[in-house]
PDB file of N, CA and C in Angstrom:
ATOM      1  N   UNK A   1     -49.995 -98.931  17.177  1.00  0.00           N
ATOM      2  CA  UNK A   1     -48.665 -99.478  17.020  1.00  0.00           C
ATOM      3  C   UNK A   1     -48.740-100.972  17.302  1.00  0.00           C
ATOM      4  N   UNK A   2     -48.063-101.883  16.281  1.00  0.00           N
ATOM      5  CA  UNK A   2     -48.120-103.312  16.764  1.00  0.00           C
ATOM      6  C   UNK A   2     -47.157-103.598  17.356  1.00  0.00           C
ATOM      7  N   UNK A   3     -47.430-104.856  17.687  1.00  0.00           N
ATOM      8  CA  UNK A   3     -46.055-105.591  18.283  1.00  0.00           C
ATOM      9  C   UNK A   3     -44.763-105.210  17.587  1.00  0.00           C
ATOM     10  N   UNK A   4     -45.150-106.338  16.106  1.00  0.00           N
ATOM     11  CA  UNK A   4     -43.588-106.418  15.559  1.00  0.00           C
ATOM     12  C   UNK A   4     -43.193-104.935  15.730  1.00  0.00           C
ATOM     13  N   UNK A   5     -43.806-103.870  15.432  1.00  0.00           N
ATOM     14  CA  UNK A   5     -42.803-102.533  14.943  1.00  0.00           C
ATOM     15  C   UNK A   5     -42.653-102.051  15.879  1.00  0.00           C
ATOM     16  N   UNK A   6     -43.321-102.435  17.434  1.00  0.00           N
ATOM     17  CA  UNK A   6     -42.658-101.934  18.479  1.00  0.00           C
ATOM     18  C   UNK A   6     -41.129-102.842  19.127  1.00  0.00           C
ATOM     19  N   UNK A   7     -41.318-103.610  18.939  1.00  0.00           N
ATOM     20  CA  UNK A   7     -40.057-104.974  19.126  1.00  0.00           C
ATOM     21  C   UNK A   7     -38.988-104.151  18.039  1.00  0.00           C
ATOM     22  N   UNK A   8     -39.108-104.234  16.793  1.00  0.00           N
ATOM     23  CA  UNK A   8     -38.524-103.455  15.870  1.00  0.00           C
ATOM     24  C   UNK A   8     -38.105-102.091  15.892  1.00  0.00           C
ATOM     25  N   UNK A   9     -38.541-101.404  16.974  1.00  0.00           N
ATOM     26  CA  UNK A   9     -38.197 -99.687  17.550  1.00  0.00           C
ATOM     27  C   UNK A   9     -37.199 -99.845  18.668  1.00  0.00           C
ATOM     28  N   UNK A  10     -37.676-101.307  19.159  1.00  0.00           N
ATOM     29  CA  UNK A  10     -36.740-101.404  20.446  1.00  0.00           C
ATOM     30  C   UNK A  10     -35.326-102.364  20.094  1.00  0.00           C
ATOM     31  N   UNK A  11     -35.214-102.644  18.800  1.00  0.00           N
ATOM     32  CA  UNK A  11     -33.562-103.428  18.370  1.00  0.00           C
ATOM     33  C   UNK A  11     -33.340-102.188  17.856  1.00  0.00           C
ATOM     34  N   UNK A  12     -34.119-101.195  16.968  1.00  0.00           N
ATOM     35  CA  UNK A  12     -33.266 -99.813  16.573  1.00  0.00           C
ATOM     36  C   UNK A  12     -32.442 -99.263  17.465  1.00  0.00           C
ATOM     37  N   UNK A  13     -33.366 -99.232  18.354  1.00  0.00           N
ATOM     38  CA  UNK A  13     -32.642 -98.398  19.890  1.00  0.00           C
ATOM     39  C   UNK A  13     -33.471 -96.839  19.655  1.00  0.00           C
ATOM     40  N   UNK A  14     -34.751 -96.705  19.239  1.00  0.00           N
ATOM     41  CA  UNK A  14     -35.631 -95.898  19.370  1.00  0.00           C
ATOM     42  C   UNK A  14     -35.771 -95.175  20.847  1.00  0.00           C
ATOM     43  N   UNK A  15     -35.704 -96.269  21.791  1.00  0.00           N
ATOM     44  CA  UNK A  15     -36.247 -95.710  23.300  1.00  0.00           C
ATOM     45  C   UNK A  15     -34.936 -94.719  23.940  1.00  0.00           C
ATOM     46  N   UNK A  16     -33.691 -95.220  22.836  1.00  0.00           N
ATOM     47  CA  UNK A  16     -32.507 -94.023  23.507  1.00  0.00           C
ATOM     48  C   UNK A  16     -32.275 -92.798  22.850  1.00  0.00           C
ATOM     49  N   UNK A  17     -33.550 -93.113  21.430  1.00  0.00           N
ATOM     50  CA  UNK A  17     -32.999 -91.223  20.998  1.00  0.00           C
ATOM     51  C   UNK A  17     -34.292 -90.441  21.414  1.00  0.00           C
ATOM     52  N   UNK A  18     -35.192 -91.281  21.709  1.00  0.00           N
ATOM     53  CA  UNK A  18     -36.515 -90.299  21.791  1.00  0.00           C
ATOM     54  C   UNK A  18     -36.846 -89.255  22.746  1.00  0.00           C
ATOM     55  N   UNK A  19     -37.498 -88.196  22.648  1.00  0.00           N
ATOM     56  CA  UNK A  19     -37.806 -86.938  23.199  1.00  0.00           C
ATOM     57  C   UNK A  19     -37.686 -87.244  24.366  1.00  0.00           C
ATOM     58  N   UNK A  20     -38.528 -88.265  25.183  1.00  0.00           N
ATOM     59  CA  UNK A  20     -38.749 -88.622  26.541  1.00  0.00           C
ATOM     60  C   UNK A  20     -37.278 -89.946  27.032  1.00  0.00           C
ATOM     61  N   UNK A  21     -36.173 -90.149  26.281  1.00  0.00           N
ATOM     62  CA  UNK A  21     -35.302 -91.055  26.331  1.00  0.00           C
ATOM     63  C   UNK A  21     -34.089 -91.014  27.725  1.00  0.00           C
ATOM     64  N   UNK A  22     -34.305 -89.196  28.084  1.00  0.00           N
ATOM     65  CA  UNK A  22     -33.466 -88.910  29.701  1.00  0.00           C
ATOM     66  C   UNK A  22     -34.025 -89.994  30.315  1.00  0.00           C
ATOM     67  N   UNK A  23     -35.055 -90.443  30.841  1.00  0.00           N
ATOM     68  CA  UNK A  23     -35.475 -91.790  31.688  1.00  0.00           C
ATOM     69  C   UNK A  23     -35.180 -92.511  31.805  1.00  0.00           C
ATOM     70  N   UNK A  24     -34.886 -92.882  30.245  1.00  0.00           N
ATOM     71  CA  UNK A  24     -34.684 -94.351  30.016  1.00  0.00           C
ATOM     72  C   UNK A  24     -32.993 -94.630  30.382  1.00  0.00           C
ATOM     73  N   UNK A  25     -32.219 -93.271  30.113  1.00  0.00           N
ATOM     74  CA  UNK A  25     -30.705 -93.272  30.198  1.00  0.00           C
ATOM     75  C   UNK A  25     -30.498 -93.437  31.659  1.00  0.00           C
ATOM     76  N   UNK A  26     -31.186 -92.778  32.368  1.00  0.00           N
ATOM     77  CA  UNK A  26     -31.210 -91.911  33.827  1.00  0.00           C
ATOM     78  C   UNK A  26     -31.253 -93.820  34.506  1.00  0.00           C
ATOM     79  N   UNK A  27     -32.332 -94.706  34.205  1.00  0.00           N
ATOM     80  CA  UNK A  27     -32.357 -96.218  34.754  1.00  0.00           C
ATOM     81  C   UNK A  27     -31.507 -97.059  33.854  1.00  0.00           C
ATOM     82  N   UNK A  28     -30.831 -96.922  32.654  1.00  0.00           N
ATOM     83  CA  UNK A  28     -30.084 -97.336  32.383  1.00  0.00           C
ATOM     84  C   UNK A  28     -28.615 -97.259  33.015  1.00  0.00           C
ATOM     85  N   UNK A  29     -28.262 -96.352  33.358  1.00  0.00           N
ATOM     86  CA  UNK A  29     -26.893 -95.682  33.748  1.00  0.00           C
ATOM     87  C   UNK A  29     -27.037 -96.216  35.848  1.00  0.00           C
ATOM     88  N   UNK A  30     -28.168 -96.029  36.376  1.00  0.00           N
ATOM     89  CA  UNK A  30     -28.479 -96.822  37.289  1.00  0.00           C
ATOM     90  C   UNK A  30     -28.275 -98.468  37.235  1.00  0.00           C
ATOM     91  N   UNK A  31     -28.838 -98.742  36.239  1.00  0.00           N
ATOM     92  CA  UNK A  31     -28.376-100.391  36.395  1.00  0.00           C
ATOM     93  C   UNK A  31     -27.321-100.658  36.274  1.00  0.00           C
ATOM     94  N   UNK A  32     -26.262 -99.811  35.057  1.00  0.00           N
ATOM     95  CA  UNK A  32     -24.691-100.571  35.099  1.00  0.00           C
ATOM     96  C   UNK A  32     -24.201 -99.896  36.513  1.00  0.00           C
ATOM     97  N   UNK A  33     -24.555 -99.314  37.260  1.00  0.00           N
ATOM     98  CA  UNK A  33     -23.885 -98.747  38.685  1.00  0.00           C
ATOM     99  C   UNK A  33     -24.064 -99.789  39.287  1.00  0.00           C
ATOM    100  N   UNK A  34     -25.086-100.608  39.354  1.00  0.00           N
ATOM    101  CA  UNK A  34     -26.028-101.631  40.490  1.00  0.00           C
ATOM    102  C   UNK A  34     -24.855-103.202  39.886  1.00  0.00           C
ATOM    103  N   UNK A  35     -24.755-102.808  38.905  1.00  0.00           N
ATOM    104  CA  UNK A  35     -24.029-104.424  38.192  1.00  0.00           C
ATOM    105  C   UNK A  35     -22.511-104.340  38.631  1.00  0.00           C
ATOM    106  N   UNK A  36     -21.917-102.728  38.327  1.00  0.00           N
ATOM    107  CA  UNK A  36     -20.221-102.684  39.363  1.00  0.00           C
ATOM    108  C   UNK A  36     -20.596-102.858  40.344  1.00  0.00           C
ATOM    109  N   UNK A  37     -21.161-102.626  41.234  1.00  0.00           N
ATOM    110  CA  UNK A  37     -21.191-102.988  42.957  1.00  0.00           C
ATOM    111  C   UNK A  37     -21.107-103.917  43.113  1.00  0.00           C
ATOM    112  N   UNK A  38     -21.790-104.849  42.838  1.00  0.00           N
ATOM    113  CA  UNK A  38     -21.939-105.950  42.201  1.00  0.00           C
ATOM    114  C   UNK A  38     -20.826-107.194  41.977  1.00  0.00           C
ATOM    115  N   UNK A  39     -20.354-106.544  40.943  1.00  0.00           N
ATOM    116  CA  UNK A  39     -19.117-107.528  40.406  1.00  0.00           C
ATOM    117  C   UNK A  39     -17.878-107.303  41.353  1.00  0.00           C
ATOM    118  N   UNK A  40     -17.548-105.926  41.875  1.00  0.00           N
ATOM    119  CA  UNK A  40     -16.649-105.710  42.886  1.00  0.00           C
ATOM    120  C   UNK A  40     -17.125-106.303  44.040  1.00  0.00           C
ATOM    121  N   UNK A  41     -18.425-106.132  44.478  1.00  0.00           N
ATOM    122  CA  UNK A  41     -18.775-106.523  46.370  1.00  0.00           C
ATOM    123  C   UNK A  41     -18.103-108.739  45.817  1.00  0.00           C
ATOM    124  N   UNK A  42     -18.624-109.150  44.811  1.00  0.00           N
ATOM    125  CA  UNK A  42     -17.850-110.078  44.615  1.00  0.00           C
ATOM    126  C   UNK A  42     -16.466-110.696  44.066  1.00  0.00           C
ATOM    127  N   UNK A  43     -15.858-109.950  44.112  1.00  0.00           N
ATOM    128  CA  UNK A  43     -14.108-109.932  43.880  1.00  0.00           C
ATOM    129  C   UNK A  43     -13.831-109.965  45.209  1.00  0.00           C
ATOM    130  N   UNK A  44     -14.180-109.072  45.807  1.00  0.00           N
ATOM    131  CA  UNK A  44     -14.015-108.146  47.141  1.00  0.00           C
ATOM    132  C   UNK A  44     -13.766-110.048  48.074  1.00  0.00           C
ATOM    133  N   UNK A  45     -15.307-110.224  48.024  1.00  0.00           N
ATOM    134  CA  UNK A  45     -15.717-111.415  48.908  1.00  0.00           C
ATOM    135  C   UNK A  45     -14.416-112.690  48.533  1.00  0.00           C
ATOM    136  N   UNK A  46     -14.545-112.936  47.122  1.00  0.00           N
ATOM    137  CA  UNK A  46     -13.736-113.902  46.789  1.00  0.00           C
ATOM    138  C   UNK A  46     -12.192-114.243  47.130  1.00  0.00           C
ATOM    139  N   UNK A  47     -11.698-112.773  47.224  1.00  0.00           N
ATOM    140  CA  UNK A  47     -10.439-112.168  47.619  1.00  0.00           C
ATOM    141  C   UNK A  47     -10.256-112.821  49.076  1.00  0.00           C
ATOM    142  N   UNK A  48     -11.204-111.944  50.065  1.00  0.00           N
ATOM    143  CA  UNK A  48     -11.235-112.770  51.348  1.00  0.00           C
ATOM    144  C   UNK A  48     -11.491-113.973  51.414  1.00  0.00           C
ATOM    145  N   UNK A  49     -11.956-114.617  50.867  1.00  0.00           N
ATOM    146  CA  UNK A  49     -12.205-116.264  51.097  1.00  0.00           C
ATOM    147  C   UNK A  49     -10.658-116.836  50.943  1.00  0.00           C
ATOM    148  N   UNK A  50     -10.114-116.448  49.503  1.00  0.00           N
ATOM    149  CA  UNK A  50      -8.933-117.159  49.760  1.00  0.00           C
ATOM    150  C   UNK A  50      -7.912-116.993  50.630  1.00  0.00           C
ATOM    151  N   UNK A  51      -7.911-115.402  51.016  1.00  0.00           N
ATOM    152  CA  UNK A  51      -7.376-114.803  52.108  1.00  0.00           C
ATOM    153  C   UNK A  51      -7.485-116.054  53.235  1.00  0.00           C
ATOM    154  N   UNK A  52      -8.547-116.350  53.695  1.00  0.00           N
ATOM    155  CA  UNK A  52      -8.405-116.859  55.061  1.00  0.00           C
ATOM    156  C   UNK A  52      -8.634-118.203  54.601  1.00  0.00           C
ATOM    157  N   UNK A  53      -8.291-119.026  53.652  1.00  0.00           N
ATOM    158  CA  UNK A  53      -8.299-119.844  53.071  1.00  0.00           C
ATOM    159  C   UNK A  53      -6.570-120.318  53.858  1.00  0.00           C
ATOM    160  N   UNK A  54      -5.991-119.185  53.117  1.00  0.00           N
ATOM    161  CA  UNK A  54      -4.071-119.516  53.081  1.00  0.00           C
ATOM    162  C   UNK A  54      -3.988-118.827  54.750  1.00  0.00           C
ATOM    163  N   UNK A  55      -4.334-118.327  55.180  1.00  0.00           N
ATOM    164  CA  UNK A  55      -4.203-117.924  56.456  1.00  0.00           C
ATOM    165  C   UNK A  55      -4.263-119.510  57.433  1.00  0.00           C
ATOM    166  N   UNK A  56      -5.525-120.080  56.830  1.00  0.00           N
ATOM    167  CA  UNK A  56      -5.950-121.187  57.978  1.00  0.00           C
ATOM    168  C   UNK A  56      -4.747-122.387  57.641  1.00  0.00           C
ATOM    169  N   UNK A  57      -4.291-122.741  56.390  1.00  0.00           N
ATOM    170  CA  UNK A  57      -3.061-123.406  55.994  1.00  0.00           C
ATOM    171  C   UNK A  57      -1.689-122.758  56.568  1.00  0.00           C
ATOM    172  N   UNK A  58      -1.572-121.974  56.591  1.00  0.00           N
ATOM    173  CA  UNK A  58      -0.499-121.101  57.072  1.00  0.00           C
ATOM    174  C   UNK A  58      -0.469-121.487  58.870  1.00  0.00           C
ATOM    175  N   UNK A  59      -1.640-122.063  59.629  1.00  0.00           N
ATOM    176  CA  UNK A  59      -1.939-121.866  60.907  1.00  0.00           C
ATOM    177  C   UNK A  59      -2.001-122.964  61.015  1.00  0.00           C
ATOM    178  N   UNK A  60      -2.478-124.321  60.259  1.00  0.00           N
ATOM    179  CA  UNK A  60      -1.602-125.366  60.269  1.00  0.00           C
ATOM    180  C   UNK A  60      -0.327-126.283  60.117  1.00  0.00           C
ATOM    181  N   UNK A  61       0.452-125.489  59.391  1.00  0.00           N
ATOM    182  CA  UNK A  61       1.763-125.915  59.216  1.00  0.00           C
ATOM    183  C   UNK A  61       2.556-124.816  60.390  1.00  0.00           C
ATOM    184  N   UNK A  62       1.942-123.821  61.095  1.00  0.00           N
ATOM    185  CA  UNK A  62       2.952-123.381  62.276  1.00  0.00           C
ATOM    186  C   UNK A  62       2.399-124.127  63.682  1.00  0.00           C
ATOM    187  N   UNK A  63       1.152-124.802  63.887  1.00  0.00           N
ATOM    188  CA  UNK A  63       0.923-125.552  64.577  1.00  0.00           C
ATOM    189  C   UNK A  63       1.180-126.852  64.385  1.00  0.00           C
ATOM    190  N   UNK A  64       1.681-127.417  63.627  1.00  0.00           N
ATOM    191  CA  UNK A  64       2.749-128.858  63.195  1.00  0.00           C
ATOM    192  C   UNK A  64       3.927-127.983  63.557  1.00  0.00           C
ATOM    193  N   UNK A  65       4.475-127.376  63.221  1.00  0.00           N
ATOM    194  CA  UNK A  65       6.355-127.135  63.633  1.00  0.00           C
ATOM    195  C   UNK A  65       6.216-126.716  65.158  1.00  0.00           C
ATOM    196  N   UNK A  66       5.056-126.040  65.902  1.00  0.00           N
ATOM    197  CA  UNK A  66       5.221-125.825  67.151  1.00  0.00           C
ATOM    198  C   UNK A  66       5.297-127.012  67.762  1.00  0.00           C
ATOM    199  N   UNK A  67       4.204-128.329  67.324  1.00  0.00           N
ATOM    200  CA  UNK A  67       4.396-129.415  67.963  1.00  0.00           C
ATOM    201  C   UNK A  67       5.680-130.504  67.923  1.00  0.00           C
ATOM    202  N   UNK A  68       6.105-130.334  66.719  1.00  0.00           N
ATOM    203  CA  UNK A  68       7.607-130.732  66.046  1.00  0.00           C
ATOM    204  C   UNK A  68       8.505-130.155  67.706  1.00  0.00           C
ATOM    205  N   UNK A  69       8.479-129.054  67.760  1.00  0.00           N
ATOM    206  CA  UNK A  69       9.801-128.352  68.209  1.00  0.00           C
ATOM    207  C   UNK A  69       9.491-128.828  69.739  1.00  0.00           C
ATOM    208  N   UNK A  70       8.270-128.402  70.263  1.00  0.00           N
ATOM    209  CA  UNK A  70       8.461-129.014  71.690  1.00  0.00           C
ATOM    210  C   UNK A  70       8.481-130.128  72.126  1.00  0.00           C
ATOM    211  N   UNK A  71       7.885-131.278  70.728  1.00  0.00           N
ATOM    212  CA  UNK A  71       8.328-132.426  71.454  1.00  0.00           C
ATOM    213  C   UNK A  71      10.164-132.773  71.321  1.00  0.00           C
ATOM    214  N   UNK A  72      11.018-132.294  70.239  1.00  0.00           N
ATOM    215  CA  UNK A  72      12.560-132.396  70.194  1.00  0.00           C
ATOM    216  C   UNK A  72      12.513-131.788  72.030  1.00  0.00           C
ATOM    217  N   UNK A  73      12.340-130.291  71.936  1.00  0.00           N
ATOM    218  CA  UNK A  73      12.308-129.827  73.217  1.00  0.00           C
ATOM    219  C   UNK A  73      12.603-130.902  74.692  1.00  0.00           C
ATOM    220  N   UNK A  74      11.515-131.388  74.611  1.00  0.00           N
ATOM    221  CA  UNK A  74      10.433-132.779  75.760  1.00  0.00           C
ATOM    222  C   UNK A  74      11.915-133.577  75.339  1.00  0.00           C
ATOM    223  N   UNK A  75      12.588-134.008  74.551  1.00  0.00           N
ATOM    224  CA  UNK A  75      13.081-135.172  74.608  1.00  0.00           C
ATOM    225  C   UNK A  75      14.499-134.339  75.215  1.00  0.00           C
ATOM    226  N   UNK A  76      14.803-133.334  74.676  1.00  0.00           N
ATOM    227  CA  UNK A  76      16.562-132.795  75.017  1.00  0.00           C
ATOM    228  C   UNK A  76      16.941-132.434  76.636  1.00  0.00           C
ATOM    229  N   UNK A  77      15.530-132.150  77.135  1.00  0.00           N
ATOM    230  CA  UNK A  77      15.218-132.034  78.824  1.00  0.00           C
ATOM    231  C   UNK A  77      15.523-133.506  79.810  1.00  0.00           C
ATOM    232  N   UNK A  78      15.322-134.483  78.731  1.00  0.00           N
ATOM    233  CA  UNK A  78      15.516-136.021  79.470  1.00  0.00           C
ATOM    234  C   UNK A  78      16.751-136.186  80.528  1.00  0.00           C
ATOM    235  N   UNK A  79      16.816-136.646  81.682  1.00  0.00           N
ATOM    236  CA  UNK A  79      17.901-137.201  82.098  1.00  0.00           C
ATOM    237  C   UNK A  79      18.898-137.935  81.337  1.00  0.00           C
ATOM    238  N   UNK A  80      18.279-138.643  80.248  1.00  0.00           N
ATOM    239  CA  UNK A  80      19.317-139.787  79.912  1.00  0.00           C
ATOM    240  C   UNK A  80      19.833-139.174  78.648  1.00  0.00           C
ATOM    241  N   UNK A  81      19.109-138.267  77.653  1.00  0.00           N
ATOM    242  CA  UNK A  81      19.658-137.497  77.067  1.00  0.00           C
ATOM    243  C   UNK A  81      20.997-136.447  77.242  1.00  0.00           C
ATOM    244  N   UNK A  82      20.626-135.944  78.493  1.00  0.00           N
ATOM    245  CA  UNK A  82      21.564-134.974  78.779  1.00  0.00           C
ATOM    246  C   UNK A  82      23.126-135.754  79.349  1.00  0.00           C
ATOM    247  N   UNK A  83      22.403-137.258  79.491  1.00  0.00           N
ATOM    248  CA  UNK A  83      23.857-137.926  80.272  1.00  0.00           C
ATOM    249  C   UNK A  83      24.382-138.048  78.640  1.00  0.00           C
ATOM    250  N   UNK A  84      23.780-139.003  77.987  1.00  0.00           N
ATOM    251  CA  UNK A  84      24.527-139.210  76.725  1.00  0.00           C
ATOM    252  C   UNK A  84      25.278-138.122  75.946  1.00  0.00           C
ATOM    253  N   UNK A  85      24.947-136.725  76.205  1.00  0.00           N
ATOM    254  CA  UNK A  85      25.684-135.432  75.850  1.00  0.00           C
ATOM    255  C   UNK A  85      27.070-134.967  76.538  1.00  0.00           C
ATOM    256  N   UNK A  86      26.623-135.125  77.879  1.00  0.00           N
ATOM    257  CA  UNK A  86      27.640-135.425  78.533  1.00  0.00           C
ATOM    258  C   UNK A  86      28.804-135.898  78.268  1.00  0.00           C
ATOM    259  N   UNK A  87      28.599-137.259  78.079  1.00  0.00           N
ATOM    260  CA  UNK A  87      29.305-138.676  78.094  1.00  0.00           C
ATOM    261  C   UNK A  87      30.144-138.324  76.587  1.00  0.00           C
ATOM    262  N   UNK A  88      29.537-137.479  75.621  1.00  0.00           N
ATOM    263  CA  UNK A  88      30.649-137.594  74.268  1.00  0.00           C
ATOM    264  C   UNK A  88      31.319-136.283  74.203  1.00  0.00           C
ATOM    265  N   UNK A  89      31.369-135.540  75.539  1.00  0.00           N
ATOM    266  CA  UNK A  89      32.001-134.461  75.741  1.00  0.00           C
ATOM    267  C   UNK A  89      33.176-134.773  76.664  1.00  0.00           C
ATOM    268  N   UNK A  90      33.152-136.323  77.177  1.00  0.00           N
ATOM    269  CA  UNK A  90      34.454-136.811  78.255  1.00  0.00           C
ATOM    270  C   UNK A  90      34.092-136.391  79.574  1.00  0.00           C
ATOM    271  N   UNK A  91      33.185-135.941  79.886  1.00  0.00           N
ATOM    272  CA  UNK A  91      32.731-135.596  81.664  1.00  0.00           C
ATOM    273  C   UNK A  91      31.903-136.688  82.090  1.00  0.00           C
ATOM    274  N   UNK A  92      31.899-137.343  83.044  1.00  0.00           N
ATOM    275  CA  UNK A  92      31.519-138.649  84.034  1.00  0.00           C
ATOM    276  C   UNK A  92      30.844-138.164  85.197  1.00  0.00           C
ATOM    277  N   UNK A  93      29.746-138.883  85.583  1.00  0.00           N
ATOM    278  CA  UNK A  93      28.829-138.550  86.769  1.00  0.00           C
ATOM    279  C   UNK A  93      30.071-138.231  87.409  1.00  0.00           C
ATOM    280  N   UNK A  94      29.494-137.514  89.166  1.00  0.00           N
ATOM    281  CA  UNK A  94      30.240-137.903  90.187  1.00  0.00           C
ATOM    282  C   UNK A  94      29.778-139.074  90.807  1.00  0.00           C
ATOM    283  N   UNK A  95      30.965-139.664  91.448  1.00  0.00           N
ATOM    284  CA  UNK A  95      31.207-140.865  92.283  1.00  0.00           C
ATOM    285  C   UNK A  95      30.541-140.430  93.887  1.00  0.00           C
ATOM    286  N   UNK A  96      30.697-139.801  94.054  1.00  0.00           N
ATOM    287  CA  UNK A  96      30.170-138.799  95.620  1.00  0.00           C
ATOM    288  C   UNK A  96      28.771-138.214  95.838  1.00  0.00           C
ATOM    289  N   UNK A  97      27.773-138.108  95.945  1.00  0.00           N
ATOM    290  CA  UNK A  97      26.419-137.545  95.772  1.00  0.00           C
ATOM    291  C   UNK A  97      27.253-135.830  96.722  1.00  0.00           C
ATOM    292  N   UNK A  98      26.355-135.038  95.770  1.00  0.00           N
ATOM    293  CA  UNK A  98      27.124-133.904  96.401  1.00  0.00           C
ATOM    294  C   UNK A  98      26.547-133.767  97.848  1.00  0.00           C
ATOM    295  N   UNK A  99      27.430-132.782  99.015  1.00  0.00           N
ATOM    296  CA  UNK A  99      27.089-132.165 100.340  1.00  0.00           C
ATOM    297  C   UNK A  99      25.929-131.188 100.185  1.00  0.00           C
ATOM    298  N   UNK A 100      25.473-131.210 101.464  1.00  0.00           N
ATOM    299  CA  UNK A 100      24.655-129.974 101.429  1.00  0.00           C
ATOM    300  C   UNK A 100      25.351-129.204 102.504  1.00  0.00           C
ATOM    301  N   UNK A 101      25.859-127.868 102.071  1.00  0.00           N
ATOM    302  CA  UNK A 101      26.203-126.787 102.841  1.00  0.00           C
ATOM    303  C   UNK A 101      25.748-125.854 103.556  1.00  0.00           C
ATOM    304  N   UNK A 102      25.458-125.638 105.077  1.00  0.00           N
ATOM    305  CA  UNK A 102      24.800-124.912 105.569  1.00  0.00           C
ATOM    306  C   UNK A 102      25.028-123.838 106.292  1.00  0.00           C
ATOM    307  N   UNK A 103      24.935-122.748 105.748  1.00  0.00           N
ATOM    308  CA  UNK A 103      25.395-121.496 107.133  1.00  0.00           C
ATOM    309  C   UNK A 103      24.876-120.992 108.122  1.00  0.00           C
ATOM    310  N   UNK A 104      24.799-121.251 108.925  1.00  0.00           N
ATOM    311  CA  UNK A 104      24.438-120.717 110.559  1.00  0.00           C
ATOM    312  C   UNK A 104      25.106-119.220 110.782  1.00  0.00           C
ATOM    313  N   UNK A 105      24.306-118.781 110.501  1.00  0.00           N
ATOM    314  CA  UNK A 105      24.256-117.301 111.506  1.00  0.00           C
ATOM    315  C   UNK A 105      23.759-116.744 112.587  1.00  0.00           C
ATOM    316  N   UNK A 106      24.513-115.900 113.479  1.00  0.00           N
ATOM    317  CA  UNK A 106      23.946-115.614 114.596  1.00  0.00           C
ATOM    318  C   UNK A 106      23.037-115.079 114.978  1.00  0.00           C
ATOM    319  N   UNK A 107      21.912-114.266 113.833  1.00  0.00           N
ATOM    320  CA  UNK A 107      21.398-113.087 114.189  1.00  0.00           C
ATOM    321  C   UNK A 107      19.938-114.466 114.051  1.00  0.00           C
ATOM    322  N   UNK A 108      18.718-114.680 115.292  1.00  0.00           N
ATOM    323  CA  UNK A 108      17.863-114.980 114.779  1.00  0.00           C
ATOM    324  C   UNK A 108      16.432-113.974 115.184  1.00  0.00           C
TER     325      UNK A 108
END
């Protein structure tokens, strides 16, 4: 058998009808199994990448609004803030620093 007419048996597709051709089906039908695993184990992967892609964006824009909010926070805690709130509600320091009240009881 020469080349060409063996090259020429194998574009017929000779090796899939022939007597001994279960083999050839049996590692054929094996390789497209090996090529889905394959193409899925990489969907699979790709899937997660972007997954934690938008996860890690997602974990920067709630760590910007956490820092947003506690510094408003930091500022609404101010003394001089809370006077100016005060002050456009019509209530005025006291003039008096308050007492300190103390009860004495007998039992010591």
């Amino acid at each position: 058998m020469s080349v060409k007419s063996s090259i020429y048996n194998f574009l017929k597709g000779e090796f899939l009808i022939s007597k001994d051709s279960f083999k050839n089906w049996k590692f054929i039908l094996f390789i497209v199994g090996l090529m889905l695993m394959m193409i899925a184990s990489s969907h699979s992967s790709d899937k997660k990448v972007m997954e934690i892609a938008r996860l890690n964006k997602d974990l920067k824009e709630l760590r910007a609004e956490f820092l947003d909010t506690r510094s408003i926070s930091m500022e609404m805690r101010l003394e001089s803030t809370i006077r100016k709130k005060v002050l456009e509600s019509g209530i005025k320091p006291s003039e008096k620093p308050p007492q300190v009240i103390r009860v004495v009881t007998g039992k010591k």
